[in-house]
C-alpha atoms as a PDB file:
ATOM      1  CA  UNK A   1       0.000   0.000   0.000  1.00  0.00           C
ATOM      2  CA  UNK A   2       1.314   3.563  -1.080  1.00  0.00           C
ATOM      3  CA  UNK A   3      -0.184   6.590   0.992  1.00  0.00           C
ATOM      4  CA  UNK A   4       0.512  10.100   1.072  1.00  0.00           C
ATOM      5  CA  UNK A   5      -1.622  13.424   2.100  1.00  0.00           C
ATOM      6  CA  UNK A   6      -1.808  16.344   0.113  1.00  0.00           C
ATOM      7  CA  UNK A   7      -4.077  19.550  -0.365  1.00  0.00           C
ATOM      8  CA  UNK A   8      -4.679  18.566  -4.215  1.00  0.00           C
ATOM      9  CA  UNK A   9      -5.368  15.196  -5.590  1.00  0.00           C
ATOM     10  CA  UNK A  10      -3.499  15.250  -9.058  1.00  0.00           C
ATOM     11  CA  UNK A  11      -1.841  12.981 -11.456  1.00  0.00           C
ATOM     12  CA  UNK A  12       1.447  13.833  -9.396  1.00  0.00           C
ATOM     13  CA  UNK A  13      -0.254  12.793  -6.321  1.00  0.00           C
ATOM     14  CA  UNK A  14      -1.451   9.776  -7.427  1.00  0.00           C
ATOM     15  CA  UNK A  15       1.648   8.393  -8.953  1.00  0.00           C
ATOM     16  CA  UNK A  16       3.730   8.783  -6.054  1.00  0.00           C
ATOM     17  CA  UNK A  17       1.296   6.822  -3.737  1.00  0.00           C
ATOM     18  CA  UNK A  18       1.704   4.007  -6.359  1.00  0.00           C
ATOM     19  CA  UNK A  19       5.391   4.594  -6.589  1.00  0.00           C
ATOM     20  CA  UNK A  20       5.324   4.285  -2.957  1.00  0.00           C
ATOM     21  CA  UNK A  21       3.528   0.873  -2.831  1.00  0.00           C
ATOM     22  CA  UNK A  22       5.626  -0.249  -5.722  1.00  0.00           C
ATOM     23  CA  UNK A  23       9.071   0.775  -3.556  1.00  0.00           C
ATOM     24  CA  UNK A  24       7.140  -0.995  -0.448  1.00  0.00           C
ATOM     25  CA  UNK A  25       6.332  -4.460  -2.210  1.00  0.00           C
ATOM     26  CA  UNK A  26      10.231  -4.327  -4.015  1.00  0.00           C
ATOM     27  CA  UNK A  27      11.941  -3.915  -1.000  1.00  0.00           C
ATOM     28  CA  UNK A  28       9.837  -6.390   1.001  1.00  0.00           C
ATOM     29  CA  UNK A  29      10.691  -9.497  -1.277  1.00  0.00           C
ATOM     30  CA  UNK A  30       7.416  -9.416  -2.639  1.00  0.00           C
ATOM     31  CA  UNK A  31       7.930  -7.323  -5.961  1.00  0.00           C
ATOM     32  CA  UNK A  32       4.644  -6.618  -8.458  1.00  0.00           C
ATOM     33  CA  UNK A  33       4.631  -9.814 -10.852  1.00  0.00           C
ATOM     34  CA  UNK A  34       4.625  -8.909 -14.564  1.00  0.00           C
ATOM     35  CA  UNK A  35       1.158  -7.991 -16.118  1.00  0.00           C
ATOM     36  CA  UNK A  36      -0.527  -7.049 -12.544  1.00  0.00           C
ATOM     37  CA  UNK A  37      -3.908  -5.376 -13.510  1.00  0.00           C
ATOM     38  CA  UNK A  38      -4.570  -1.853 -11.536  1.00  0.00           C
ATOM     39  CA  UNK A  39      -7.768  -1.090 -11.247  1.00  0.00           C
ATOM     40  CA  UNK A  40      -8.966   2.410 -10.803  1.00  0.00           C
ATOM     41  CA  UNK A  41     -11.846   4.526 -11.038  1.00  0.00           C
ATOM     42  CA  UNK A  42     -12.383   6.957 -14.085  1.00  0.00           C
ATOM     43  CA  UNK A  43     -11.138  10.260 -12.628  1.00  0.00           C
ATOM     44  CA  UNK A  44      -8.652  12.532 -15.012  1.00  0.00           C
ATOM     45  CA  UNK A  45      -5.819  11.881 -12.985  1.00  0.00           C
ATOM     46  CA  UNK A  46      -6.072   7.777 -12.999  1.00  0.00           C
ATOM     47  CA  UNK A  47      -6.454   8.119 -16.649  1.00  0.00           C
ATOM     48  CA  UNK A  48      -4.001  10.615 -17.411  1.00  0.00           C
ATOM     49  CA  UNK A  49      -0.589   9.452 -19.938  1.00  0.00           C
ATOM     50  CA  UNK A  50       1.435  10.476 -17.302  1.00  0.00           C
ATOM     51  CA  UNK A  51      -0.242   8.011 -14.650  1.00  0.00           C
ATOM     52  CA  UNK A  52      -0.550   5.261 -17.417  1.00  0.00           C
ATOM     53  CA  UNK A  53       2.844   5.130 -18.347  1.00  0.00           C
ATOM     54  CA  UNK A  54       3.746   5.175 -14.355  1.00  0.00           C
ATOM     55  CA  UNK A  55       2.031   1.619 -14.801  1.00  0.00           C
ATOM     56  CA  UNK A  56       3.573   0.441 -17.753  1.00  0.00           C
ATOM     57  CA  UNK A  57       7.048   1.089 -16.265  1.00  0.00           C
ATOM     58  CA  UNK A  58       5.828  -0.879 -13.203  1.00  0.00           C
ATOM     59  CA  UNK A  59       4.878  -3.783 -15.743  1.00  0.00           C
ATOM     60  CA  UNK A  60       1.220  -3.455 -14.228  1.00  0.00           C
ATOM     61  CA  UNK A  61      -1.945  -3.137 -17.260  1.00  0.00           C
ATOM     62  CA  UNK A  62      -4.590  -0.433 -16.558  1.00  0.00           C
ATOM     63  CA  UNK A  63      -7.996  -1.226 -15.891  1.00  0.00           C
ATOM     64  CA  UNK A  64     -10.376   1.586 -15.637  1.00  0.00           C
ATOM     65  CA  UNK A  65     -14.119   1.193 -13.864  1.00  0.00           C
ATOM     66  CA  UNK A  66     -17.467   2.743 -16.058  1.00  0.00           C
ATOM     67  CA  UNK A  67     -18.887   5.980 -14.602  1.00  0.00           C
ATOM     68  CA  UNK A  68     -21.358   4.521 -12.442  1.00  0.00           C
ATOM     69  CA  UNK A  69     -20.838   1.119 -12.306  1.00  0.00           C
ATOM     70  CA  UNK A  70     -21.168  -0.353  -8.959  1.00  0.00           C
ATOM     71  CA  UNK A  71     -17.979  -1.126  -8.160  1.00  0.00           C
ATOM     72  CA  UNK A  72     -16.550   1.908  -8.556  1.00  0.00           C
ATOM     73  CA  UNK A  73     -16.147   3.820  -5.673  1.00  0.00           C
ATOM     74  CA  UNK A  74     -19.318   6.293  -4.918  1.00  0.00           C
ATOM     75  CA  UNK A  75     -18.563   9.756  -6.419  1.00  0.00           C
ATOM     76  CA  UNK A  76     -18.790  12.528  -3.612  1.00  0.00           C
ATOM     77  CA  UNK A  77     -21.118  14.996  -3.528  1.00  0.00           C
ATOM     78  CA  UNK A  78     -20.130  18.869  -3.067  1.00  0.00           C
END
């Protein structure tokens, strides 16, 4: 598991909890086996190049959930 806490939650944000959790599993002895599939809800920054090439480095495939399927996460309401 990769956490961190910030004000904004961008595509920068995002890929350096998953960096973290990548770092955590590598230097645990239990390193991220080769076509892992990361699933994540449609928001910009889980979809963003930036972000999907963080998980092609990793060796991990994408997998994105449908706007309101239900078992994405519930959006929240402002």
């Amino acid at each position: 598991m990769g956490w961190a806490t910030y004000t904004i939650r961008d595509t920068a944000f995002v890929a350096r909890c998953l960096r973290m959790a990548l770092w955590r599993r590598q230097h645990t002895g239990r390193p991220v086996p080769e076509g892992l599939i990361h699933h994540s809800d449609a928001e910009s920054q889980h979809t963003s190049i930036r972000y999907t090439d963080t998980l092609e480095l990793a060796g991990m495939q994408p997998s994105t959930g449908s706007v309101g399927a239900a078992y994405d996460k519930p959006r929240q309401r402002r």
